[in-house]
ModelCIF file with pLDDT and N, C-alpha, C, O atoms, coordinates in Angstrom:
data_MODEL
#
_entry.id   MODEL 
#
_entity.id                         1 
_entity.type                       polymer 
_entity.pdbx_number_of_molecules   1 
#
_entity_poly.entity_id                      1 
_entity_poly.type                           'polypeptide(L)' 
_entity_poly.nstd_linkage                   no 
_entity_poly.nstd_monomer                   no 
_entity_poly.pdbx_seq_one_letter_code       
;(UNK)(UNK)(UNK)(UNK)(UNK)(UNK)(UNK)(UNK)(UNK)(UNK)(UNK)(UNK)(UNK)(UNK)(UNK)(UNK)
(UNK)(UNK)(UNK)(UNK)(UNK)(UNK)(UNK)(UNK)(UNK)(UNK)(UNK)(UNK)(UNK)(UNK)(UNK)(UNK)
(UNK)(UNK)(UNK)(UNK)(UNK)(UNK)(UNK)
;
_entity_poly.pdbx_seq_one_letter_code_can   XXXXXXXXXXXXXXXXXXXXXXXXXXXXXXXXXXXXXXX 
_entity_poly.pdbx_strand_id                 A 
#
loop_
_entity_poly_seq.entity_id 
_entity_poly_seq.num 
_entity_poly_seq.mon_id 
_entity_poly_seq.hetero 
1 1  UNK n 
1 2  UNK n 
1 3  UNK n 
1 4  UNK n 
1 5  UNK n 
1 6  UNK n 
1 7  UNK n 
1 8  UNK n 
1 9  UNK n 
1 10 UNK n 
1 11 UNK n 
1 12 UNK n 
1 13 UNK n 
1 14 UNK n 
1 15 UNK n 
1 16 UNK n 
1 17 UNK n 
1 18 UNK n 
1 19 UNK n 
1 20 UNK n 
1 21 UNK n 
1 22 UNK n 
1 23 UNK n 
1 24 UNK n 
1 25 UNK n 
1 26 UNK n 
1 27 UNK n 
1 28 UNK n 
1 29 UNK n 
1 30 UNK n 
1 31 UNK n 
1 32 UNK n 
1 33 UNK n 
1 34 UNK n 
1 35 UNK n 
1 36 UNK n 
1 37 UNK n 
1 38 UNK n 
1 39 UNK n 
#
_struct_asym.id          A 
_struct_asym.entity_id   1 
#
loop_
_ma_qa_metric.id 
_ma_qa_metric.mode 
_ma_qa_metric.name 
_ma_qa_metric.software_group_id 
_ma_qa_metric.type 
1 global pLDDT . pLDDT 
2 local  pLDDT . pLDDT 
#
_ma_qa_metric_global.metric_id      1 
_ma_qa_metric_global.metric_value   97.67 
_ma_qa_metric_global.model_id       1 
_ma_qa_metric_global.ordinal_id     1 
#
loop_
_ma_qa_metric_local.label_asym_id 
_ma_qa_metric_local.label_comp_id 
_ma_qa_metric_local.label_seq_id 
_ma_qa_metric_local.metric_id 
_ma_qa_metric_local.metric_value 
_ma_qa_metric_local.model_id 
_ma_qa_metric_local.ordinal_id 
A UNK 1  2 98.00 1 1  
A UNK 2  2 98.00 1 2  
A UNK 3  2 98.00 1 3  
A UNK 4  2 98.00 1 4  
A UNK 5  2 98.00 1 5  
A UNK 6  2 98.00 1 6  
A UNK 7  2 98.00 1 7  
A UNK 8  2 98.00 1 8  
A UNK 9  2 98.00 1 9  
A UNK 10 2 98.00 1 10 
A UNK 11 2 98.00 1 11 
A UNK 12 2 98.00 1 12 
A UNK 13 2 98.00 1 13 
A UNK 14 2 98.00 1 14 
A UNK 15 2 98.00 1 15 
A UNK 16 2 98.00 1 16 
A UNK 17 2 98.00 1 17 
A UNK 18 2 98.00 1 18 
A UNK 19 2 98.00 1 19 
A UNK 20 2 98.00 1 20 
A UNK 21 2 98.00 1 21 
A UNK 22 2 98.00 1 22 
A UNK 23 2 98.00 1 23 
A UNK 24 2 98.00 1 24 
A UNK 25 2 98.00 1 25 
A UNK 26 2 98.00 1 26 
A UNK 27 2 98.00 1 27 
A UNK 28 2 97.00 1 28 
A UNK 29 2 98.00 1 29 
A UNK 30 2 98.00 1 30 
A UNK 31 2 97.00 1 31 
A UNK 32 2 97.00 1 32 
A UNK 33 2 98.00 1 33 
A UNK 34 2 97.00 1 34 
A UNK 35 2 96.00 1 35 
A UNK 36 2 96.00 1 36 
A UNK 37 2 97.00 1 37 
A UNK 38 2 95.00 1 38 
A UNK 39 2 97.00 1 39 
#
loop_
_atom_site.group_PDB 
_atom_site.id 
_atom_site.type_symbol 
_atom_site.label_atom_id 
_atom_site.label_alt_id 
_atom_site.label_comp_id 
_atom_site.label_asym_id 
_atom_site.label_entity_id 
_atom_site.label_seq_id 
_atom_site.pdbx_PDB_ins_code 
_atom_site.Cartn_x 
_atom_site.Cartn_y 
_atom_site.Cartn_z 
_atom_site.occupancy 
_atom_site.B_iso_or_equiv 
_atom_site.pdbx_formal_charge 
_atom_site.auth_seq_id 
_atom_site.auth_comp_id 
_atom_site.auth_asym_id 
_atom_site.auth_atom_id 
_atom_site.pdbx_PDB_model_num 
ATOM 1   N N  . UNK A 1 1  ? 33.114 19.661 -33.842 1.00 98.00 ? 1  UNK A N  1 
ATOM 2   C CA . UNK A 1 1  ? 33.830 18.821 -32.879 1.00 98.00 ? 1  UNK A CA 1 
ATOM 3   C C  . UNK A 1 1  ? 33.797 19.439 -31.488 1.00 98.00 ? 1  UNK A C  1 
ATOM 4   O O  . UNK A 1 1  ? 33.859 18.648 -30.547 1.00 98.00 ? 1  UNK A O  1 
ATOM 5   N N  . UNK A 1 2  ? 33.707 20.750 -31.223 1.00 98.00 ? 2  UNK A N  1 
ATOM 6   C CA . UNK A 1 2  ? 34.196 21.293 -30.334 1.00 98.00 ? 2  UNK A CA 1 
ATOM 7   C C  . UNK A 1 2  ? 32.525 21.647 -29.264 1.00 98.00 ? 2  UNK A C  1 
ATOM 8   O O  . UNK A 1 2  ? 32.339 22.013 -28.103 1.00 98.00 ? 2  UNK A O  1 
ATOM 9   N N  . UNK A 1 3  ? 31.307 21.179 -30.802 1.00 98.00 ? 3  UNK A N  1 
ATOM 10  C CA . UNK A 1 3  ? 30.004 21.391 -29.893 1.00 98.00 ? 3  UNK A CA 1 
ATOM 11  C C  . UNK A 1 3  ? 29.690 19.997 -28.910 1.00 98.00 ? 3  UNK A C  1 
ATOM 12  O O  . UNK A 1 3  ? 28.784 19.839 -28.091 1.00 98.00 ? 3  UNK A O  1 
ATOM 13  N N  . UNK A 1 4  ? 30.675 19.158 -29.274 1.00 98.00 ? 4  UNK A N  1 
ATOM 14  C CA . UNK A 1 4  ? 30.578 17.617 -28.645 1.00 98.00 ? 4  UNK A CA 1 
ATOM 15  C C  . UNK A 1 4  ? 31.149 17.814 -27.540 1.00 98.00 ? 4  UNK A C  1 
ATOM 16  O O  . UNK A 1 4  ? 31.100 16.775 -26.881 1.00 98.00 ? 4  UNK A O  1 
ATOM 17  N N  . UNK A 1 5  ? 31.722 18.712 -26.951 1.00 98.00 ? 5  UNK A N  1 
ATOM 18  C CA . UNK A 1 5  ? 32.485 18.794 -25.467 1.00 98.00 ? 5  UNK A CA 1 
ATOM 19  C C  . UNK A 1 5  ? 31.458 19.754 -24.807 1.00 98.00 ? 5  UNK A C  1 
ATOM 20  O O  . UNK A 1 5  ? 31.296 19.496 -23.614 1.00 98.00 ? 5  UNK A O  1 
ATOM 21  N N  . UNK A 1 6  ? 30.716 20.803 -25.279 1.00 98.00 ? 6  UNK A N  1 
ATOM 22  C CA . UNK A 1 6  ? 29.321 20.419 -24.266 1.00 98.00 ? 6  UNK A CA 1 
ATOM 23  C C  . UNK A 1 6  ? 28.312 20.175 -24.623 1.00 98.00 ? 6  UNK A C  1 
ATOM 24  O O  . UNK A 1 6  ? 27.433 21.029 -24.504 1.00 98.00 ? 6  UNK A O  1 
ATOM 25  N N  . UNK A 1 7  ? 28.055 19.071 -25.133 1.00 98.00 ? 7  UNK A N  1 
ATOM 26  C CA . UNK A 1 7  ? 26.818 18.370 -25.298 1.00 98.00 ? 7  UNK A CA 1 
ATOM 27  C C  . UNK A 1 7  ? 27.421 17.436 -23.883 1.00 98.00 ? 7  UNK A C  1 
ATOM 28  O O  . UNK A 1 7  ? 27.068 17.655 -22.724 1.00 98.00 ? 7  UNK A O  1 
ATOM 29  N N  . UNK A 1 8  ? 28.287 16.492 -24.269 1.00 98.00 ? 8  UNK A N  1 
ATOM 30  C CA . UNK A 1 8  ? 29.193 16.106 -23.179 1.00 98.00 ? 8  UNK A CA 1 
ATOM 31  C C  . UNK A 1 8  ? 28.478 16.600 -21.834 1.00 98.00 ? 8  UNK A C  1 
ATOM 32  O O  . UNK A 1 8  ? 27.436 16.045 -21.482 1.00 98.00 ? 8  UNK A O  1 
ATOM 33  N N  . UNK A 1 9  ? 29.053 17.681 -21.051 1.00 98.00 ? 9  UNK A N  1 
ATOM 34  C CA . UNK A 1 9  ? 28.856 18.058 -20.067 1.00 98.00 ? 9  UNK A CA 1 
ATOM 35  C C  . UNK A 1 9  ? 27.626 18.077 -19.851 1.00 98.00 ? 9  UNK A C  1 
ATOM 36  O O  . UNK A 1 9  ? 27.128 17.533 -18.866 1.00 98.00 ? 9  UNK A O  1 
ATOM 37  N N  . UNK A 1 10 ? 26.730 18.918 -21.037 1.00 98.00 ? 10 UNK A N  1 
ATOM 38  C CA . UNK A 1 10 ? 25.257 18.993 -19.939 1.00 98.00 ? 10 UNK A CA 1 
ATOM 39  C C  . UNK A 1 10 ? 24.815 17.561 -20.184 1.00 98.00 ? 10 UNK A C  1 
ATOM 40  O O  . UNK A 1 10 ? 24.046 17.139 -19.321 1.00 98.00 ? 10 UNK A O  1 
ATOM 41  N N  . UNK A 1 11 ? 25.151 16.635 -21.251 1.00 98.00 ? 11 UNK A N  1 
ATOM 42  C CA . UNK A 1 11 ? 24.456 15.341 -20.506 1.00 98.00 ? 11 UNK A CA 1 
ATOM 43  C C  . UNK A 1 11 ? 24.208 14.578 -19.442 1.00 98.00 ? 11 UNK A C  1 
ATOM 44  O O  . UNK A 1 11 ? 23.301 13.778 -19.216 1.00 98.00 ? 11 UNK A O  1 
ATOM 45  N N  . UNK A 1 12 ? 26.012 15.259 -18.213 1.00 98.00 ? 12 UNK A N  1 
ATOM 46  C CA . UNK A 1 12 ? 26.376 14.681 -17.549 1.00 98.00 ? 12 UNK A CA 1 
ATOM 47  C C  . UNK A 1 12 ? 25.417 15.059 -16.425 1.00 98.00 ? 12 UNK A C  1 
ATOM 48  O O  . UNK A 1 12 ? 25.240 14.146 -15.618 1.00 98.00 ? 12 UNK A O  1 
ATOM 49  N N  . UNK A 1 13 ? 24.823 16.077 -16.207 1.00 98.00 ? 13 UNK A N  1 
ATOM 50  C CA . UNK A 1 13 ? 24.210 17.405 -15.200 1.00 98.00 ? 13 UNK A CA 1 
ATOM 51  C C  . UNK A 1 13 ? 22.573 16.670 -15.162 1.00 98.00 ? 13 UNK A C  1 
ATOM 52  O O  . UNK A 1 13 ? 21.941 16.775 -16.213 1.00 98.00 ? 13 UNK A O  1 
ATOM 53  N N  . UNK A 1 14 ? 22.090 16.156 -14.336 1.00 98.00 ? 14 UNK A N  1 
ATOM 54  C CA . UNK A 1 14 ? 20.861 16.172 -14.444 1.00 98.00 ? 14 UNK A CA 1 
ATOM 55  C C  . UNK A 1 14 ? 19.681 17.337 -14.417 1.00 98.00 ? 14 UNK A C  1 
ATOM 56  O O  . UNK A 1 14 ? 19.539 18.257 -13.611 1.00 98.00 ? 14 UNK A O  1 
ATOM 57  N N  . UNK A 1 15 ? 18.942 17.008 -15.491 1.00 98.00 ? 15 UNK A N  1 
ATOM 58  C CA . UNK A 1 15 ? 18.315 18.583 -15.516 1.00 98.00 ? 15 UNK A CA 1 
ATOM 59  C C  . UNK A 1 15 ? 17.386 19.242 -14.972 1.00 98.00 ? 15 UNK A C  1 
ATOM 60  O O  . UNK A 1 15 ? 16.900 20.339 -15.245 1.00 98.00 ? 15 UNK A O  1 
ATOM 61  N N  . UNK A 1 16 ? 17.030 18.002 -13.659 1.00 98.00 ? 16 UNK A N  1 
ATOM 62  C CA . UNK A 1 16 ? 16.050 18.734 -12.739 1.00 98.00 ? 16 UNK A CA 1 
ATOM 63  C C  . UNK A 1 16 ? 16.425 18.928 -11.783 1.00 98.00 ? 16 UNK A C  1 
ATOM 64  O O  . UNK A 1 16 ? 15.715 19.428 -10.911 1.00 98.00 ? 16 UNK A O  1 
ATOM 65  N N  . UNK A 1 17 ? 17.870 18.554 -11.566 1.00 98.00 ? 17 UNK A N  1 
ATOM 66  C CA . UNK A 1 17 ? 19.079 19.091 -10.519 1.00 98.00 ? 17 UNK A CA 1 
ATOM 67  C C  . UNK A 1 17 ? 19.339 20.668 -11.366 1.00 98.00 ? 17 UNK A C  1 
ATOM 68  O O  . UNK A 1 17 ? 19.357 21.779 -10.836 1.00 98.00 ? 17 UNK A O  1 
ATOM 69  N N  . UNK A 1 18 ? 19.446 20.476 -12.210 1.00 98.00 ? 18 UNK A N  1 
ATOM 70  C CA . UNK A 1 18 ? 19.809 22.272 -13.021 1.00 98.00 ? 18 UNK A CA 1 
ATOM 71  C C  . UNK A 1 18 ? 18.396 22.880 -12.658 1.00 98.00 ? 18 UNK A C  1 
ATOM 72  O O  . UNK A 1 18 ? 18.278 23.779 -11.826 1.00 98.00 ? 18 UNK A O  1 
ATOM 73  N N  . UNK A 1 19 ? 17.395 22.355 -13.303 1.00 98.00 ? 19 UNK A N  1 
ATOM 74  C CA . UNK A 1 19 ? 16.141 23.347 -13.057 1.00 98.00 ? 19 UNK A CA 1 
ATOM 75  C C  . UNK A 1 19 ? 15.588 24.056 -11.904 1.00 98.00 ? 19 UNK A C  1 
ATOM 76  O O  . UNK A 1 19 ? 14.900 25.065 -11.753 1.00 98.00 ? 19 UNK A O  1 
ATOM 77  N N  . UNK A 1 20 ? 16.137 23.164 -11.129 1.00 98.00 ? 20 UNK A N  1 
ATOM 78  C CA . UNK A 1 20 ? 16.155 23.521 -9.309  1.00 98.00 ? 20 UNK A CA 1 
ATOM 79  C C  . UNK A 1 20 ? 16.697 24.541 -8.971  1.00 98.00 ? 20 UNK A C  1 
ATOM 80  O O  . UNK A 1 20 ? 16.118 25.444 -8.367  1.00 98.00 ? 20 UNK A O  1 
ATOM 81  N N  . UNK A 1 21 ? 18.260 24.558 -9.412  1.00 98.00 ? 21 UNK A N  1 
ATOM 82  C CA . UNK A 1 21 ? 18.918 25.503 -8.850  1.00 98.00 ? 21 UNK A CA 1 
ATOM 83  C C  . UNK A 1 21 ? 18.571 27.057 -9.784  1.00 98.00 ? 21 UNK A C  1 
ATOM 84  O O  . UNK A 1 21 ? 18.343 28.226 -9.471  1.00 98.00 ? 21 UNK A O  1 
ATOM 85  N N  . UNK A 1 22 ? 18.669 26.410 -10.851 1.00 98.00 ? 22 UNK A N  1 
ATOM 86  C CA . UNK A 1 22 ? 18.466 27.965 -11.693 1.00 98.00 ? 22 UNK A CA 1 
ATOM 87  C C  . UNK A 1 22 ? 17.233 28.576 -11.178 1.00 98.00 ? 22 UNK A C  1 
ATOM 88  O O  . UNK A 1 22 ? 17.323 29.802 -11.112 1.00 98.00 ? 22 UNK A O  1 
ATOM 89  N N  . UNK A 1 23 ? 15.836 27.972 -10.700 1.00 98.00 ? 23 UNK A N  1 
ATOM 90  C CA . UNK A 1 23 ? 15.201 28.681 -10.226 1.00 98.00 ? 23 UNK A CA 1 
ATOM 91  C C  . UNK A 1 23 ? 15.854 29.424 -8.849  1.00 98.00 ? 23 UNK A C  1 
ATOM 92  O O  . UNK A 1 23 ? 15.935 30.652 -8.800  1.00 98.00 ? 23 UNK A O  1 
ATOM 93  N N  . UNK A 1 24 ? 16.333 28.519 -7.683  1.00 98.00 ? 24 UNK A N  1 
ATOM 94  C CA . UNK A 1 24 ? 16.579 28.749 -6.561  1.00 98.00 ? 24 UNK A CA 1 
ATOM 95  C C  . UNK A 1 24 ? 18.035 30.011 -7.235  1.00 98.00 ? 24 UNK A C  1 
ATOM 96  O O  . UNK A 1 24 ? 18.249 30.379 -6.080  1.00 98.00 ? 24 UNK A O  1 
ATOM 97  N N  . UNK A 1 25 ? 18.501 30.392 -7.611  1.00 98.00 ? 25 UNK A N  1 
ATOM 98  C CA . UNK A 1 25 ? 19.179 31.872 -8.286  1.00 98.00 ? 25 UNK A CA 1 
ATOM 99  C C  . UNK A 1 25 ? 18.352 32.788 -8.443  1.00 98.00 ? 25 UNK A C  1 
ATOM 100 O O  . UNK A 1 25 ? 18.220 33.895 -7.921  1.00 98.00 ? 25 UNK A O  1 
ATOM 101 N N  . UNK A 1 26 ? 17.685 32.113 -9.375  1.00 98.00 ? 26 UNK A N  1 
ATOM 102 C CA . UNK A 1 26 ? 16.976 33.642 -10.051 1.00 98.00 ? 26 UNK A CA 1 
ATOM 103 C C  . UNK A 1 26 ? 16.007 33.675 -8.399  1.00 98.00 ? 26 UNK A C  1 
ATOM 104 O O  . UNK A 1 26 ? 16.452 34.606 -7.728  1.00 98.00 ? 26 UNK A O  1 
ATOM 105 N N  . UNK A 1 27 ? 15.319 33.222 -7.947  1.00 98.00 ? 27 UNK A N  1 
ATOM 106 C CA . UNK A 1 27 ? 14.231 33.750 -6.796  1.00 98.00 ? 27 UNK A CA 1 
ATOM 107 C C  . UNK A 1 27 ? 15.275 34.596 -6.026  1.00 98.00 ? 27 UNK A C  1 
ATOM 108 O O  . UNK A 1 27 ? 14.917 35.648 -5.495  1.00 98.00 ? 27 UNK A O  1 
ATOM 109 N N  . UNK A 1 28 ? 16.858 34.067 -5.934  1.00 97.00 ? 28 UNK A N  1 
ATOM 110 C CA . UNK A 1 28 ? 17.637 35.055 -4.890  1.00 97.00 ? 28 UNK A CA 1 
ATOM 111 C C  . UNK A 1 28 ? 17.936 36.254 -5.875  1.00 97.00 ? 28 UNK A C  1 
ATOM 112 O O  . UNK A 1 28 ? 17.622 37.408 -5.583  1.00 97.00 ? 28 UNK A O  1 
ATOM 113 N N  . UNK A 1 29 ? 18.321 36.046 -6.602  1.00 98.00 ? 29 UNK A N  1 
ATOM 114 C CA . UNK A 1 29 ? 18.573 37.201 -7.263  1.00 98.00 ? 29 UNK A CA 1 
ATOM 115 C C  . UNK A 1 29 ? 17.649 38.465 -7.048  1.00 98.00 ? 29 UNK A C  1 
ATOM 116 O O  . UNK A 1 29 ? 17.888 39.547 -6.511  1.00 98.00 ? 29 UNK A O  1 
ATOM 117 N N  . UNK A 1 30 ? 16.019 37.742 -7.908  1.00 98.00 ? 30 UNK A N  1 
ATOM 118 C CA . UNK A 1 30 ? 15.192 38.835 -7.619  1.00 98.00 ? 30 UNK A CA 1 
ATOM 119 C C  . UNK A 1 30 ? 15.042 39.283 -6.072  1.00 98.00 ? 30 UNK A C  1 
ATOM 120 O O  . UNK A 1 30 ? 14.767 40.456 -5.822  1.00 98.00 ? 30 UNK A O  1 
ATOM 121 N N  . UNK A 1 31 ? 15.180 38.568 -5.287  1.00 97.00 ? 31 UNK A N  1 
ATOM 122 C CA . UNK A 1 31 ? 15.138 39.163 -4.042  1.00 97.00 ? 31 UNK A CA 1 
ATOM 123 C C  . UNK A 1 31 ? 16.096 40.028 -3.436  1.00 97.00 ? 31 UNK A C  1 
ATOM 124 O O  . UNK A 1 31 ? 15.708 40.907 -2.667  1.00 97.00 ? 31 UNK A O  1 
ATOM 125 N N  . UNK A 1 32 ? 17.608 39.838 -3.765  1.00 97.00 ? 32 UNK A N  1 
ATOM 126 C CA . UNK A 1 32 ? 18.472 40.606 -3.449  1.00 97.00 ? 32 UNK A CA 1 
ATOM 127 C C  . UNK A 1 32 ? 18.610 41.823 -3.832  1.00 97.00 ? 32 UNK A C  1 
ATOM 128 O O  . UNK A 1 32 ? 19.106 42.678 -3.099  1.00 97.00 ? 32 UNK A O  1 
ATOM 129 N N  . UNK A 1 33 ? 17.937 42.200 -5.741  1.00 98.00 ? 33 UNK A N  1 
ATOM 130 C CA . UNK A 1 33 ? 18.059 43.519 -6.221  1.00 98.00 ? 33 UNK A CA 1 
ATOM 131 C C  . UNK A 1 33 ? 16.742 44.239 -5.802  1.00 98.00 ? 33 UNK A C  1 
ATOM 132 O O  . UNK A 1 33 ? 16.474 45.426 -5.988  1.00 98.00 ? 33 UNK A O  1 
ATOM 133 N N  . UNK A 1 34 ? 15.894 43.191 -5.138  1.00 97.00 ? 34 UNK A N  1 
ATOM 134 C CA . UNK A 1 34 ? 14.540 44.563 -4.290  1.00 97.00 ? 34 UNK A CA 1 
ATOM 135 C C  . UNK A 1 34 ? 15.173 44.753 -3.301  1.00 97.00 ? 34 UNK A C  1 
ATOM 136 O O  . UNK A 1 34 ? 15.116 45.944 -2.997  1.00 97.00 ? 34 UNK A O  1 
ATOM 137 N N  . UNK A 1 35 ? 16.074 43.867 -2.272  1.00 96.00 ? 35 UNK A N  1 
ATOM 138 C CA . UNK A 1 35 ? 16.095 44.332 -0.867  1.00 96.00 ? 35 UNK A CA 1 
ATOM 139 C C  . UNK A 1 35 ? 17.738 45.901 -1.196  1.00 96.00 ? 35 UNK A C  1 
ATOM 140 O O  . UNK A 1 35 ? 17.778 47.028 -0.703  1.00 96.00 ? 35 UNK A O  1 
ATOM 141 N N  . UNK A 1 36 ? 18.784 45.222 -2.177  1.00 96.00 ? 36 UNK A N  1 
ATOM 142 C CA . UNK A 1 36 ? 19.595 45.859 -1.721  1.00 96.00 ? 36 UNK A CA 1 
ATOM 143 C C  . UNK A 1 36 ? 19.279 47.338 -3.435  1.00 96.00 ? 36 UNK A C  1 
ATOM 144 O O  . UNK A 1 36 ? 19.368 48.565 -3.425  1.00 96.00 ? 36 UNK A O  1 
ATOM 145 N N  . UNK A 1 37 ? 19.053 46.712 -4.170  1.00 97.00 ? 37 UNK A N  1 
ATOM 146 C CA . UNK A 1 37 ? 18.675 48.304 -4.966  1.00 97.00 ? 37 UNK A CA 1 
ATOM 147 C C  . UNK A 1 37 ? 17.610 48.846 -5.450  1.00 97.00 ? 37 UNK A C  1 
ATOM 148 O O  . UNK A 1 37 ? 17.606 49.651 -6.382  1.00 97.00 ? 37 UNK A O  1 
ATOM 149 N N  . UNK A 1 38 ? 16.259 48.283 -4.617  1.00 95.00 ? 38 UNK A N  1 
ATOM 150 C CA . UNK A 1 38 ? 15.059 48.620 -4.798  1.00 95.00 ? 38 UNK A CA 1 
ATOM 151 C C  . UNK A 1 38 ? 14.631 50.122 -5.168  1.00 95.00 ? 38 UNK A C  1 
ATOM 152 O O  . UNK A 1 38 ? 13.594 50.234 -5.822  1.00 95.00 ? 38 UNK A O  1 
ATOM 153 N N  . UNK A 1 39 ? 15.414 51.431 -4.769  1.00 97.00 ? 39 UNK A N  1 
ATOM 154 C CA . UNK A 1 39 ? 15.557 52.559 -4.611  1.00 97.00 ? 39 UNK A CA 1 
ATOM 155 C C  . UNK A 1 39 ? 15.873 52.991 -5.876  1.00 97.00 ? 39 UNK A C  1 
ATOM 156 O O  . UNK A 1 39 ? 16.098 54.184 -6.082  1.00 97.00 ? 39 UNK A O  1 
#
């Protein structure tokens, strides 16, 4: 019962609105741990 409240949600999320951003994270991410702890 309780897997039906997020199935729910990510139905609601379009997933090339998600795929977008999760890339646009991870590219900052990797960029932030070369610039700030590359060392």
């Amino acid at each position: 019962a309780m897997v039906e409240c997020g199935l729910d949600v990510a139905l609601e999320a379009d997933i090339e609105l998600v795929r977008a951003k999760s890339l646009a994270l991870a590219d900052l991410f990797i960029a932030l741990v070369r610039e700030r702890c590359g060392e």
